[in-house]
PDB file of N, CA and C in Angstrom:
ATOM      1  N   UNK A   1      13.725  29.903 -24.981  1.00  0.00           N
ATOM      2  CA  UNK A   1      13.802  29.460 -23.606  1.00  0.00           C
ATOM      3  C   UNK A   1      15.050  28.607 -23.461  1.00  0.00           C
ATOM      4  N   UNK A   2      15.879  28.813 -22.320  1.00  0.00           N
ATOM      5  CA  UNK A   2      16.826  27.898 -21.964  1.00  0.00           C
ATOM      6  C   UNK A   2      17.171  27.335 -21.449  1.00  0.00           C
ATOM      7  N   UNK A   3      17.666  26.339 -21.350  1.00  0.00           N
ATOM      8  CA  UNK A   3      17.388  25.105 -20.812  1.00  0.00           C
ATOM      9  C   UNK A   3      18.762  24.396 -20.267  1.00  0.00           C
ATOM     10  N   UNK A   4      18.976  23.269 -19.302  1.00  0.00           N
ATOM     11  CA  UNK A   4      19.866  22.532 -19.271  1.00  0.00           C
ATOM     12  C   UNK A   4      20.545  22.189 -20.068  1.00  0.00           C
ATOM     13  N   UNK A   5      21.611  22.445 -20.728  1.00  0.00           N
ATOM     14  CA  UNK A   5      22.113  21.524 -21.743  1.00  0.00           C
ATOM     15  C   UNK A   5      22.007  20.089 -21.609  1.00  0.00           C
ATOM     16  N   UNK A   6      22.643  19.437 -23.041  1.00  0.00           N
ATOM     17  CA  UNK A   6      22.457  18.387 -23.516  1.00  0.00           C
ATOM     18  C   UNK A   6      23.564  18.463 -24.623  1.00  0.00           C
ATOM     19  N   UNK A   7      23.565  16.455 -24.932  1.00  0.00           N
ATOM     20  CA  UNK A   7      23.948  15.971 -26.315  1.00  0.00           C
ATOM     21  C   UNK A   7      24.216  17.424 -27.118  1.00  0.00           C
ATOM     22  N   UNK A   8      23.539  17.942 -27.367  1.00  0.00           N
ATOM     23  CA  UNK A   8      23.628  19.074 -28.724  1.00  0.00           C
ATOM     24  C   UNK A   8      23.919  20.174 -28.377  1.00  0.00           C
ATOM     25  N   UNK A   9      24.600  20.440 -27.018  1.00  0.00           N
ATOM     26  CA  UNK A   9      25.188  21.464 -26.745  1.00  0.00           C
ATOM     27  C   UNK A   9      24.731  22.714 -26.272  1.00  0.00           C
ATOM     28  N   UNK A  10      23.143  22.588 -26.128  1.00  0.00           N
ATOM     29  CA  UNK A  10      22.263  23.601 -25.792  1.00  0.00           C
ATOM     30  C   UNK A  10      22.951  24.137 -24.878  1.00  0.00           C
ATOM     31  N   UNK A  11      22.068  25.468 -24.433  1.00  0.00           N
ATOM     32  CA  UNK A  11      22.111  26.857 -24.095  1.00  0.00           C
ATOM     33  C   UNK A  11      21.806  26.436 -22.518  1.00  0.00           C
ATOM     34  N   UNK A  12      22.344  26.960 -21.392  1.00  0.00           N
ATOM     35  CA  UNK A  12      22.071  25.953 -19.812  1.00  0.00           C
ATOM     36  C   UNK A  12      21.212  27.676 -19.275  1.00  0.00           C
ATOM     37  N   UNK A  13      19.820  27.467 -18.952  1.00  0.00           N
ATOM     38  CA  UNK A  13      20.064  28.317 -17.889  1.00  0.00           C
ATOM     39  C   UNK A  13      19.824  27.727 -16.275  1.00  0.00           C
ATOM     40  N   UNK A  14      21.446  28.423 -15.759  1.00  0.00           N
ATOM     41  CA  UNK A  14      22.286  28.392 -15.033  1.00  0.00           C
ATOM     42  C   UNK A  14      22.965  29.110 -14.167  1.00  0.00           C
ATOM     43  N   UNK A  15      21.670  29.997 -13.238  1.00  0.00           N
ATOM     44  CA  UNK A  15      22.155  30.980 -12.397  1.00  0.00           C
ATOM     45  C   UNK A  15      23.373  30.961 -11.480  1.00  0.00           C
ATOM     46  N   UNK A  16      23.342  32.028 -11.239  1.00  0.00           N
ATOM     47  CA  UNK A  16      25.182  32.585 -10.362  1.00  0.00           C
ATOM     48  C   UNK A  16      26.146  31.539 -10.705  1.00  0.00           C
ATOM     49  N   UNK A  17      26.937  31.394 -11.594  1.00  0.00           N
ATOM     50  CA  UNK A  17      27.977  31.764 -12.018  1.00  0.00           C
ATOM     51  C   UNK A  17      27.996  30.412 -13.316  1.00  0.00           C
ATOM     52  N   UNK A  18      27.209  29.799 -13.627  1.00  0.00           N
ATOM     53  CA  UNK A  18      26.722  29.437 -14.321  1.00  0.00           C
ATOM     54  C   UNK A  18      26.559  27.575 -13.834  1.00  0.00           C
ATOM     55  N   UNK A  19      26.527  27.836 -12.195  1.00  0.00           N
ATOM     56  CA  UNK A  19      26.046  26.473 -11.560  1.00  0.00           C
ATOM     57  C   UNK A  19      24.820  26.893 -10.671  1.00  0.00           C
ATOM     58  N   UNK A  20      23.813  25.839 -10.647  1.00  0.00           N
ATOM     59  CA  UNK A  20      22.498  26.146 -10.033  1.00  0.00           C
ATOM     60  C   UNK A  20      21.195  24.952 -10.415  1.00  0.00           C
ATOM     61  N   UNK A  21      20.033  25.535  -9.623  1.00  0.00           N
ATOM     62  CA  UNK A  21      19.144  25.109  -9.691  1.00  0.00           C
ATOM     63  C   UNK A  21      18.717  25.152 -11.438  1.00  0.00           C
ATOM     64  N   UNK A  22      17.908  23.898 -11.780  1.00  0.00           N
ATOM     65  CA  UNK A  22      17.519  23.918 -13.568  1.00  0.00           C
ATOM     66  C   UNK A  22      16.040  24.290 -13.057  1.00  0.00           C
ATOM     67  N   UNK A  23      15.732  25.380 -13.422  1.00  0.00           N
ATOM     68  CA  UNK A  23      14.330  25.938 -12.891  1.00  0.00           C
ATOM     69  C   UNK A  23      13.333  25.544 -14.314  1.00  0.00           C
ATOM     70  N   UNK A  24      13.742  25.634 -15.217  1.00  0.00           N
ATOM     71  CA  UNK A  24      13.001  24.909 -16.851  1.00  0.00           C
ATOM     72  C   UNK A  24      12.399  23.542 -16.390  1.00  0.00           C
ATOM     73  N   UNK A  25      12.859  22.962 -15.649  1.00  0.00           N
ATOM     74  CA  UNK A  25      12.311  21.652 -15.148  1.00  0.00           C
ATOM     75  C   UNK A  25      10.868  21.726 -14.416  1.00  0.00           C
ATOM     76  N   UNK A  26      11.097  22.928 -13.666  1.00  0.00           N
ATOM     77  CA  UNK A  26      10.272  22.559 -12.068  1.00  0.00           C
ATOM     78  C   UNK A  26       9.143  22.625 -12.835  1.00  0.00           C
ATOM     79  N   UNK A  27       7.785  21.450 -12.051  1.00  0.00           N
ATOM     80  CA  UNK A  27       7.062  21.408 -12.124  1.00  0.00           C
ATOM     81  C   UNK A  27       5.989  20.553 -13.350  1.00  0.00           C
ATOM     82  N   UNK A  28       7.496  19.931 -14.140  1.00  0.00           N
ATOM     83  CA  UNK A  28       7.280  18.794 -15.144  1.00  0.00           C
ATOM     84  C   UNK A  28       7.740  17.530 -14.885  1.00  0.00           C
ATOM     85  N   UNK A  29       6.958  16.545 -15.166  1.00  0.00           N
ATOM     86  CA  UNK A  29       6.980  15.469 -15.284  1.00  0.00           C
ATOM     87  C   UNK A  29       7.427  14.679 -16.570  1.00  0.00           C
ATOM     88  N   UNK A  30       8.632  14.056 -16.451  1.00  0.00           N
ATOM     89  CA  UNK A  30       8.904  13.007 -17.727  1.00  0.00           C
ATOM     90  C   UNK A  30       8.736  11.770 -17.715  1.00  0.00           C
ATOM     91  N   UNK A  31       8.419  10.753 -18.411  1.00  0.00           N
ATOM     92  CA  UNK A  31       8.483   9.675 -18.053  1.00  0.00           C
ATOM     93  C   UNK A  31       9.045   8.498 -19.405  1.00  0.00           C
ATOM     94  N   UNK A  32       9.676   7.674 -19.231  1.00  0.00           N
ATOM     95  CA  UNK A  32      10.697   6.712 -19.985  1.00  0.00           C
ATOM     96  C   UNK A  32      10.171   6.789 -21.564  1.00  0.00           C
ATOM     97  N   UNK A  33      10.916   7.393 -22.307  1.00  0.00           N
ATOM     98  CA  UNK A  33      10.010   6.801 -23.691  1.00  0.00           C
ATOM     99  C   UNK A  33       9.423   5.506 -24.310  1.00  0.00           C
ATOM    100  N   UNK A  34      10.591   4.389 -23.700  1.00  0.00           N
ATOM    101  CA  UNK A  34       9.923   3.196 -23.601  1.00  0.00           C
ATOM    102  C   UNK A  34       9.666   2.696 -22.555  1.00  0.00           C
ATOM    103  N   UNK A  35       8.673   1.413 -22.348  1.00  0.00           N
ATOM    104  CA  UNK A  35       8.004   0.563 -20.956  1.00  0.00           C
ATOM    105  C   UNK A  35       9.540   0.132 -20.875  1.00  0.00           C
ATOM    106  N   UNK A  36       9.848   0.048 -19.431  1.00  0.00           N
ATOM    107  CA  UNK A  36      10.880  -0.597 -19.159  1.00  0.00           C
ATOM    108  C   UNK A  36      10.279  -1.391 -18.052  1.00  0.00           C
ATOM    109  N   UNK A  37      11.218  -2.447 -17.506  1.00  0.00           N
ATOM    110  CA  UNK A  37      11.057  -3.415 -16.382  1.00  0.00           C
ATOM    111  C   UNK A  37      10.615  -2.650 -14.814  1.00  0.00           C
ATOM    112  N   UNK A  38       9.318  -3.473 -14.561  1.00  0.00           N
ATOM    113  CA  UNK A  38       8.783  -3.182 -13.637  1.00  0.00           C
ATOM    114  C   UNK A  38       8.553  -3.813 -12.311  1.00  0.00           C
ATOM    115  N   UNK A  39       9.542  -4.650 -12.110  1.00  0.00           N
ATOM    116  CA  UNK A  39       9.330  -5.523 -10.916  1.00  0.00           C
ATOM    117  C   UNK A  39       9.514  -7.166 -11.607  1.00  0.00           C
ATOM    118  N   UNK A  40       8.999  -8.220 -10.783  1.00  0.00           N
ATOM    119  CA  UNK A  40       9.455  -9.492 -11.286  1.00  0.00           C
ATOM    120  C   UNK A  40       8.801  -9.915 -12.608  1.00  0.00           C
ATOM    121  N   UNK A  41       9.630 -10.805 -13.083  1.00  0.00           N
ATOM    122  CA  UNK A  41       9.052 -11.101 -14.727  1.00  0.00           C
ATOM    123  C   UNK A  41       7.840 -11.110 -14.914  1.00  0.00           C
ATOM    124  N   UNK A  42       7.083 -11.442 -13.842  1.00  0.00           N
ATOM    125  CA  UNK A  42       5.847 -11.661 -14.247  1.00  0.00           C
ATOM    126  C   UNK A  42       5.058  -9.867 -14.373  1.00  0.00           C
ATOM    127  N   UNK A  43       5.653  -9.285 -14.030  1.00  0.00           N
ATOM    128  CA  UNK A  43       5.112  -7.769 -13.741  1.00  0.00           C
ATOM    129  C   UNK A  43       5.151  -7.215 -15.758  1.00  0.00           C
ATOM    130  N   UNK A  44       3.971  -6.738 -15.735  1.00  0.00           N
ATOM    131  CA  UNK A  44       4.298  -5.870 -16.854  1.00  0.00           C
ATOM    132  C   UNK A  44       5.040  -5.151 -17.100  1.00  0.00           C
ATOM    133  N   UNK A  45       5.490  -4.523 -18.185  1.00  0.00           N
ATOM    134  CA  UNK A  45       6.265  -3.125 -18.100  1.00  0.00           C
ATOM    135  C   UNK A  45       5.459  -1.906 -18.048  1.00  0.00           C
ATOM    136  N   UNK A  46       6.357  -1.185 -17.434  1.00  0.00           N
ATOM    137  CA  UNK A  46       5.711   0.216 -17.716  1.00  0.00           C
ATOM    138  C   UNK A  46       6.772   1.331 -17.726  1.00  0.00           C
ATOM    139  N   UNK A  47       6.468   2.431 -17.244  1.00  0.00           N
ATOM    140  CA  UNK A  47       7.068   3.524 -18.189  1.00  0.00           C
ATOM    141  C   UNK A  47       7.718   4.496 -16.684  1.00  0.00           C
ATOM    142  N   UNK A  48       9.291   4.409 -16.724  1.00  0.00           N
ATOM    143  CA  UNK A  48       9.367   5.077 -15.449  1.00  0.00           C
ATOM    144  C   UNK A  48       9.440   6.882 -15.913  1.00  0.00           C
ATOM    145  N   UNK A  49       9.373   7.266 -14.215  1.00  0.00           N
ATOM    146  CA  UNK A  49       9.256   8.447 -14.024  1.00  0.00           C
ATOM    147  C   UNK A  49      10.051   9.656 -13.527  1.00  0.00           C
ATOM    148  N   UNK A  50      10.326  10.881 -14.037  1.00  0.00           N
ATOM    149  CA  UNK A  50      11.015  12.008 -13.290  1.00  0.00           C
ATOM    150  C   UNK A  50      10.245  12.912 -13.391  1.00  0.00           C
ATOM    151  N   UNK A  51       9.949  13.409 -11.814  1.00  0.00           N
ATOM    152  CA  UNK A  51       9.444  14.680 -11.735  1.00  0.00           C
ATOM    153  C   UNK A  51      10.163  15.517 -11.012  1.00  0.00           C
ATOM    154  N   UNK A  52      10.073  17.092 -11.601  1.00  0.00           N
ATOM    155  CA  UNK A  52      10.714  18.116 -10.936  1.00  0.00           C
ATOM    156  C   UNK A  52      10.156  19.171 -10.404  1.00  0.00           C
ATOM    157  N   UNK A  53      10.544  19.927  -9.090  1.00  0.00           N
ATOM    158  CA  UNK A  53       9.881  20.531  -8.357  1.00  0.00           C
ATOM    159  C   UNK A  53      11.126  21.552  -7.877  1.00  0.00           C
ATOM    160  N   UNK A  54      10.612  22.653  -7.377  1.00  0.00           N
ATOM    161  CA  UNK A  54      11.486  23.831  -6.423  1.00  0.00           C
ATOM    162  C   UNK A  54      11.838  23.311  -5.394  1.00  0.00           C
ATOM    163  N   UNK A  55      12.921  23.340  -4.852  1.00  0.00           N
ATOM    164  CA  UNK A  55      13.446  22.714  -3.654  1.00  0.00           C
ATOM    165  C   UNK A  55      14.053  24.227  -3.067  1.00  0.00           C
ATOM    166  N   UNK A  56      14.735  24.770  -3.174  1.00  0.00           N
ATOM    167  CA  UNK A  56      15.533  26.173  -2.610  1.00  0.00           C
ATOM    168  C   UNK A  56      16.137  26.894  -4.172  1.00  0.00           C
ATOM    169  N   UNK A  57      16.598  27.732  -3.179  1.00  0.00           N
ATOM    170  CA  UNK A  57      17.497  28.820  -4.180  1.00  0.00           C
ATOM    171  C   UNK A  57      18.667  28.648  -4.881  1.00  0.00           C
ATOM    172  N   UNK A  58      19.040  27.396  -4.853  1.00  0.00           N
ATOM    173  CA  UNK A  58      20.362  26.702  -5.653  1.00  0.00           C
ATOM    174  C   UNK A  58      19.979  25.400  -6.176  1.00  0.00           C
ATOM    175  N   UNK A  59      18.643  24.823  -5.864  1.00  0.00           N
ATOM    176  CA  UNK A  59      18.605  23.567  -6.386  1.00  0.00           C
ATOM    177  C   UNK A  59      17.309  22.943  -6.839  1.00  0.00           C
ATOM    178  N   UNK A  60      17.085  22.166  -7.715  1.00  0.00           N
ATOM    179  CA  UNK A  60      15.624  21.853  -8.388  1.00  0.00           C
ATOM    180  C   UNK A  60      15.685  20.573  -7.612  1.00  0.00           C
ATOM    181  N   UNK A  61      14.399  19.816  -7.553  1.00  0.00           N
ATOM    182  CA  UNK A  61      14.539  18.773  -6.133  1.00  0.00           C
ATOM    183  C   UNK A  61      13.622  18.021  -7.778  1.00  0.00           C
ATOM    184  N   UNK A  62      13.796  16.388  -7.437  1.00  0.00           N
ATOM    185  CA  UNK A  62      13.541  15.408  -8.324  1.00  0.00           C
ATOM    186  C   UNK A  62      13.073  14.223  -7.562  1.00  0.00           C
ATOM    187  N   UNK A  63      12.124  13.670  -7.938  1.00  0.00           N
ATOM    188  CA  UNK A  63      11.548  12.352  -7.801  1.00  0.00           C
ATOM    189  C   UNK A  63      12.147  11.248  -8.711  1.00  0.00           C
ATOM    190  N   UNK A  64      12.656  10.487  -8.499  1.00  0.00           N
ATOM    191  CA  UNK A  64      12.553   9.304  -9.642  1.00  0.00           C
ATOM    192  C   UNK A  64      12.112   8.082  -9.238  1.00  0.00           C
ATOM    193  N   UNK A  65      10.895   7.618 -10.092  1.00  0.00           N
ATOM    194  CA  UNK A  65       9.954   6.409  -9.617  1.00  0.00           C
ATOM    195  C   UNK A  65      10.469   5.161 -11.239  1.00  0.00           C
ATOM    196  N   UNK A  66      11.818   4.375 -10.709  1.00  0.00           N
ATOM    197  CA  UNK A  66      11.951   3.275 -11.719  1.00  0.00           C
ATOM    198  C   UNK A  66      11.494   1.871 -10.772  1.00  0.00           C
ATOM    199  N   UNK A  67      10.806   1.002 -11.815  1.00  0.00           N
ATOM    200  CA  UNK A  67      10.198   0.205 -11.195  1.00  0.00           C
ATOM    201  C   UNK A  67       9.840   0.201 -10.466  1.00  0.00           C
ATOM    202  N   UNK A  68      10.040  -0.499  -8.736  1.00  0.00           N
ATOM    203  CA  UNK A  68       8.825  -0.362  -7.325  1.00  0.00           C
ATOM    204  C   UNK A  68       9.744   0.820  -6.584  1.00  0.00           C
ATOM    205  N   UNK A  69      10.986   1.258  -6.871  1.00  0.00           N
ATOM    206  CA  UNK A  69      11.642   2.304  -6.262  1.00  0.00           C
ATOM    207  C   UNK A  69      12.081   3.548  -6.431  1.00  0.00           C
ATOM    208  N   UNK A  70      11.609   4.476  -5.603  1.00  0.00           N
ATOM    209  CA  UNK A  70      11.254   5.947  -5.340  1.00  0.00           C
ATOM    210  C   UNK A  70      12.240   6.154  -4.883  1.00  0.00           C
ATOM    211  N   UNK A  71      13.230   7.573  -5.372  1.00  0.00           N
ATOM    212  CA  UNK A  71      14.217   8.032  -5.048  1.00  0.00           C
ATOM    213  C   UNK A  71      14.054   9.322  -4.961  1.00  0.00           C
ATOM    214  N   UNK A  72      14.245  10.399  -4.077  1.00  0.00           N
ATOM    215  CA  UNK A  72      14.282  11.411  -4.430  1.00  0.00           C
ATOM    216  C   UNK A  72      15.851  12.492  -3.739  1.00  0.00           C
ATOM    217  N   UNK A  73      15.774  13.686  -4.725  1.00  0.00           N
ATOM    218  CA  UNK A  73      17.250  14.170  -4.502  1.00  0.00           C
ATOM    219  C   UNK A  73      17.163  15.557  -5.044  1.00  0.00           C
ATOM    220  N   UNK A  74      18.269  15.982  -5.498  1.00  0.00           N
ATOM    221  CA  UNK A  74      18.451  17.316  -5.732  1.00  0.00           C
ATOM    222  C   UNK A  74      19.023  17.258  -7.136  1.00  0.00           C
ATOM    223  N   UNK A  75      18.646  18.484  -8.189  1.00  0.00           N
ATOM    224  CA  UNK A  75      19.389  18.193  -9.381  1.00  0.00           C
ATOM    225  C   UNK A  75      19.784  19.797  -9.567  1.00  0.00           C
ATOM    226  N   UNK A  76      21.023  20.312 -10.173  1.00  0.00           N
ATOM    227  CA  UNK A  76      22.094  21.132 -10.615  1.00  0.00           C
ATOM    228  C   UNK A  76      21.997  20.686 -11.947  1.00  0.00           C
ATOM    229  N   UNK A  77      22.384  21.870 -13.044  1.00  0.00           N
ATOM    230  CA  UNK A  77      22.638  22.535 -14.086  1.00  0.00           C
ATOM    231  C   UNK A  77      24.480  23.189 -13.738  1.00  0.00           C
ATOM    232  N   UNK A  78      25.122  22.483 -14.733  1.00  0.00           N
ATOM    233  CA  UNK A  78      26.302  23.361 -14.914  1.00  0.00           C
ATOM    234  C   UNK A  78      27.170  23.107 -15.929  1.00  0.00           C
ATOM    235  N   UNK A  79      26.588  24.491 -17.140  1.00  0.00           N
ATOM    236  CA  UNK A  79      27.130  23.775 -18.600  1.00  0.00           C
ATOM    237  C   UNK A  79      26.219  23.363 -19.234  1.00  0.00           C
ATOM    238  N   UNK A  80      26.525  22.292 -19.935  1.00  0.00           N
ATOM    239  CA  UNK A  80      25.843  21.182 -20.336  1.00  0.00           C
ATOM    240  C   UNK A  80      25.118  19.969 -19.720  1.00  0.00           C
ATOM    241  N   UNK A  81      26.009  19.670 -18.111  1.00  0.00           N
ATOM    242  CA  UNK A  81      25.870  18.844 -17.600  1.00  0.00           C
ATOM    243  C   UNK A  81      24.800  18.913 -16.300  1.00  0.00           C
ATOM    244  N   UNK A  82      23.889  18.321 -16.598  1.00  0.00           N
ATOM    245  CA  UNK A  82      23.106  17.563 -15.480  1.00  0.00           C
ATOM    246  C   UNK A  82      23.122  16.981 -14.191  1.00  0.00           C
ATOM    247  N   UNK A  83      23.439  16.782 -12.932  1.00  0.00           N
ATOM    248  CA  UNK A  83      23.458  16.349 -12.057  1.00  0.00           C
ATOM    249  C   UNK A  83      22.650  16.495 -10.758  1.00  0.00           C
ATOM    250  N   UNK A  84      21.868  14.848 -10.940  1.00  0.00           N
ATOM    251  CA  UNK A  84      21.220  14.548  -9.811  1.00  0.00           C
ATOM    252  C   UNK A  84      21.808  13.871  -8.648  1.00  0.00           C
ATOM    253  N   UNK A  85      21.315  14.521  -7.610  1.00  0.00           N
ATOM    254  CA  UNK A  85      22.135  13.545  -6.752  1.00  0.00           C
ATOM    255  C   UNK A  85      21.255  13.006  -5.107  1.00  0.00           C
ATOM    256  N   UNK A  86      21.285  12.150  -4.794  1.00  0.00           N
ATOM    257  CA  UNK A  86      20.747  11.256  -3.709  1.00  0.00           C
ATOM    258  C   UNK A  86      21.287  11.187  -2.916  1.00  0.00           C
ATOM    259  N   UNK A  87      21.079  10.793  -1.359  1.00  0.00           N
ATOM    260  CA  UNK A  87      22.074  10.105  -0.498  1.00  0.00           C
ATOM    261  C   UNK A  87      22.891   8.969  -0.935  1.00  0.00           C
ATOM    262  N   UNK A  88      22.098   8.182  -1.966  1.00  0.00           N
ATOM    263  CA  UNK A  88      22.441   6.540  -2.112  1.00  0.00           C
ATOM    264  C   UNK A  88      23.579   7.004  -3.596  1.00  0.00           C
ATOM    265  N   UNK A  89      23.250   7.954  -4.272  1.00  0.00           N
ATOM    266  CA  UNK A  89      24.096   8.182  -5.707  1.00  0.00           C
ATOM    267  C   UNK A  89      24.084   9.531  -6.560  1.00  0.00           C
ATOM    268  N   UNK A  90      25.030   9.404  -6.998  1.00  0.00           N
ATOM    269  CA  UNK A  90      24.697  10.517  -8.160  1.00  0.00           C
ATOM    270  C   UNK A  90      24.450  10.272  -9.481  1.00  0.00           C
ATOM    271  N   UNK A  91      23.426  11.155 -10.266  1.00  0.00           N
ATOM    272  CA  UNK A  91      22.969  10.478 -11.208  1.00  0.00           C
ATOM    273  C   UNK A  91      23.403  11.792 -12.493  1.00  0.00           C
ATOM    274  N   UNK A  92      23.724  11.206 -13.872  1.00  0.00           N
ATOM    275  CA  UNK A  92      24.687  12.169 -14.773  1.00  0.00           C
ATOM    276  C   UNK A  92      23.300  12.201 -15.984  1.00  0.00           C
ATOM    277  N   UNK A  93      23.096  13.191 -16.292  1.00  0.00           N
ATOM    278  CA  UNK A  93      21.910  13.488 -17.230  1.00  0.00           C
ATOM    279  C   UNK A  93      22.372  14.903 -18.197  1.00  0.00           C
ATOM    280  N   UNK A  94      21.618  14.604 -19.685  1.00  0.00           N
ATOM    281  CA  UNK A  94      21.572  15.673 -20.282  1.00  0.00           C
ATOM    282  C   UNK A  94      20.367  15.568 -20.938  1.00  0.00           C
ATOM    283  N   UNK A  95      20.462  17.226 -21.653  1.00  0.00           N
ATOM    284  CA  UNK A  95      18.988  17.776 -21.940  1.00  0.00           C
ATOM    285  C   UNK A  95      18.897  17.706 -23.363  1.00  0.00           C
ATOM    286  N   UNK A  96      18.120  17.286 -24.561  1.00  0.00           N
ATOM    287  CA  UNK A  96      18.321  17.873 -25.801  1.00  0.00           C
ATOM    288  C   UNK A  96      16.981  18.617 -26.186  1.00  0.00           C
ATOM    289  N   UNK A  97      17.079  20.079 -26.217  1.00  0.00           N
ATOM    290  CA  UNK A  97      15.803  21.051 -26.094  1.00  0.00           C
ATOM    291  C   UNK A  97      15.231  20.944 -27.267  1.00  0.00           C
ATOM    292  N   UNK A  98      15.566  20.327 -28.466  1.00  0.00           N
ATOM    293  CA  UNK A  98      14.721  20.038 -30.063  1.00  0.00           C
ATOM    294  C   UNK A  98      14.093  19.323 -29.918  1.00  0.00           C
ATOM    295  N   UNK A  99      14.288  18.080 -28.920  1.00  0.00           N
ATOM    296  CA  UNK A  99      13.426  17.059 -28.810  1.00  0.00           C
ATOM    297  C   UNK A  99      12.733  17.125 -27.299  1.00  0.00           C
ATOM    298  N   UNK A 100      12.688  17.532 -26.654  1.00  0.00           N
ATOM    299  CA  UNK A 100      12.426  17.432 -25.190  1.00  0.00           C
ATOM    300  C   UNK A 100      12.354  16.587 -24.324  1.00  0.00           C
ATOM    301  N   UNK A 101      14.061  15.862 -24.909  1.00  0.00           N
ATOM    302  CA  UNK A 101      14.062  14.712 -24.111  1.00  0.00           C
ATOM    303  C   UNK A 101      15.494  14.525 -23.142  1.00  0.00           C
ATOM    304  N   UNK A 102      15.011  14.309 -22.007  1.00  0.00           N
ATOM    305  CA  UNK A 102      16.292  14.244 -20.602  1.00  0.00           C
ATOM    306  C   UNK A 102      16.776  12.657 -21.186  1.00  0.00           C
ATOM    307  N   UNK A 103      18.012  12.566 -21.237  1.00  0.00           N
ATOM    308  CA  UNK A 103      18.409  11.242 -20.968  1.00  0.00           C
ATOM    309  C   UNK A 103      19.397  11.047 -19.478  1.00  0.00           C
ATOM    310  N   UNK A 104      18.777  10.317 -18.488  1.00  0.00           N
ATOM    311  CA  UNK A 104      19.276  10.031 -17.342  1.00  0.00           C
ATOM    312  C   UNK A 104      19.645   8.955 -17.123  1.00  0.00           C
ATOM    313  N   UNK A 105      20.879   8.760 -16.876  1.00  0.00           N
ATOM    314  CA  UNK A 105      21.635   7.352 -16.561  1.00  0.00           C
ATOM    315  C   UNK A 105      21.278   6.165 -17.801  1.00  0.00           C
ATOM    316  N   UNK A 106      21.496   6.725 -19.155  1.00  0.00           N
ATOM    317  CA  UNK A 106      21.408   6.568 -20.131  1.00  0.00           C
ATOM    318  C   UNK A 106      20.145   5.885 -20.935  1.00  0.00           C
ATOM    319  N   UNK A 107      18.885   6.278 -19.888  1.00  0.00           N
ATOM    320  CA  UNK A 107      17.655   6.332 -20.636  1.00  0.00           C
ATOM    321  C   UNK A 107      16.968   7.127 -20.874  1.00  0.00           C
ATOM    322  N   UNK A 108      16.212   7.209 -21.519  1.00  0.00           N
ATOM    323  CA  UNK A 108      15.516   8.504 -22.588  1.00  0.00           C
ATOM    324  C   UNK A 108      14.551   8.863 -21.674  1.00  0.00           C
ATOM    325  N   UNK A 109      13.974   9.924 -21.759  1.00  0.00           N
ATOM    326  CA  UNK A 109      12.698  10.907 -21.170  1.00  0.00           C
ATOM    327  C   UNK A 109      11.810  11.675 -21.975  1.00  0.00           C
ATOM    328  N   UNK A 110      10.637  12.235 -21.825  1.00  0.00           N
ATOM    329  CA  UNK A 110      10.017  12.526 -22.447  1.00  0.00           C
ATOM    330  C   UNK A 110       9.248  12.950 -22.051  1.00  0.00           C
ATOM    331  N   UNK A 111       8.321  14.191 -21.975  1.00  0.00           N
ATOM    332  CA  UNK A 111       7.279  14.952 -21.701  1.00  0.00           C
ATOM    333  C   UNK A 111       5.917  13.991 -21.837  1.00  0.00           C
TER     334      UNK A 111
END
């Protein structure tokens, strides 16, 4: 199965012309490998979230729930490279398919 690339150079699948929707995603949920910061000190940690879903015919649509704020956007496959993107930002991610872990905006993910 193929997947977004990543770190290790994996295999992207990456319809029409090798930019597109990451369809390997839709319909999974990752969430932070470690508890990260969840609101004010006094807040526990916990473990943020990406979920992916079908949005159209060029693009996988994404949730991201870090700490009390919900973002959601569109994410592209092209190459190796990852890209989510928001009204407010764009966000740079890769895939490593041995481990099944997204690292987004340089934190880890995990099934």
């Amino acid at each position: 199965m193929a997947a977004c690339g990543g770190g290790a150079g994996v295999a992207v699948d990456a319809p029409k012309a090798g930019v597109g929707r990451c369809s390997i995603f839709e319909g999974t949920t990752y969430q932070s490998v470690n508890a990260m910061a969840c609101g004010p000190s006094d807040t526990p940690p916990c473990r943020w979230t990406l979920r992916f879903s079908a949005d159209d015919a060029t693009d996988t649509a994404f949730t991201s729930v870090v700490m009390d704020v919900t973002a959601t956007g569109t994410l592209q496959c092209n190459g190796v490279v990852i890209v989510g993107t928001t009204p407010a930002l764009t966000a740079g991610a890769s895939y490593d398919a041995e481990s099944d872990v997204i690292t987004w905006n340089g934190t880890p993910y995990s099934q």
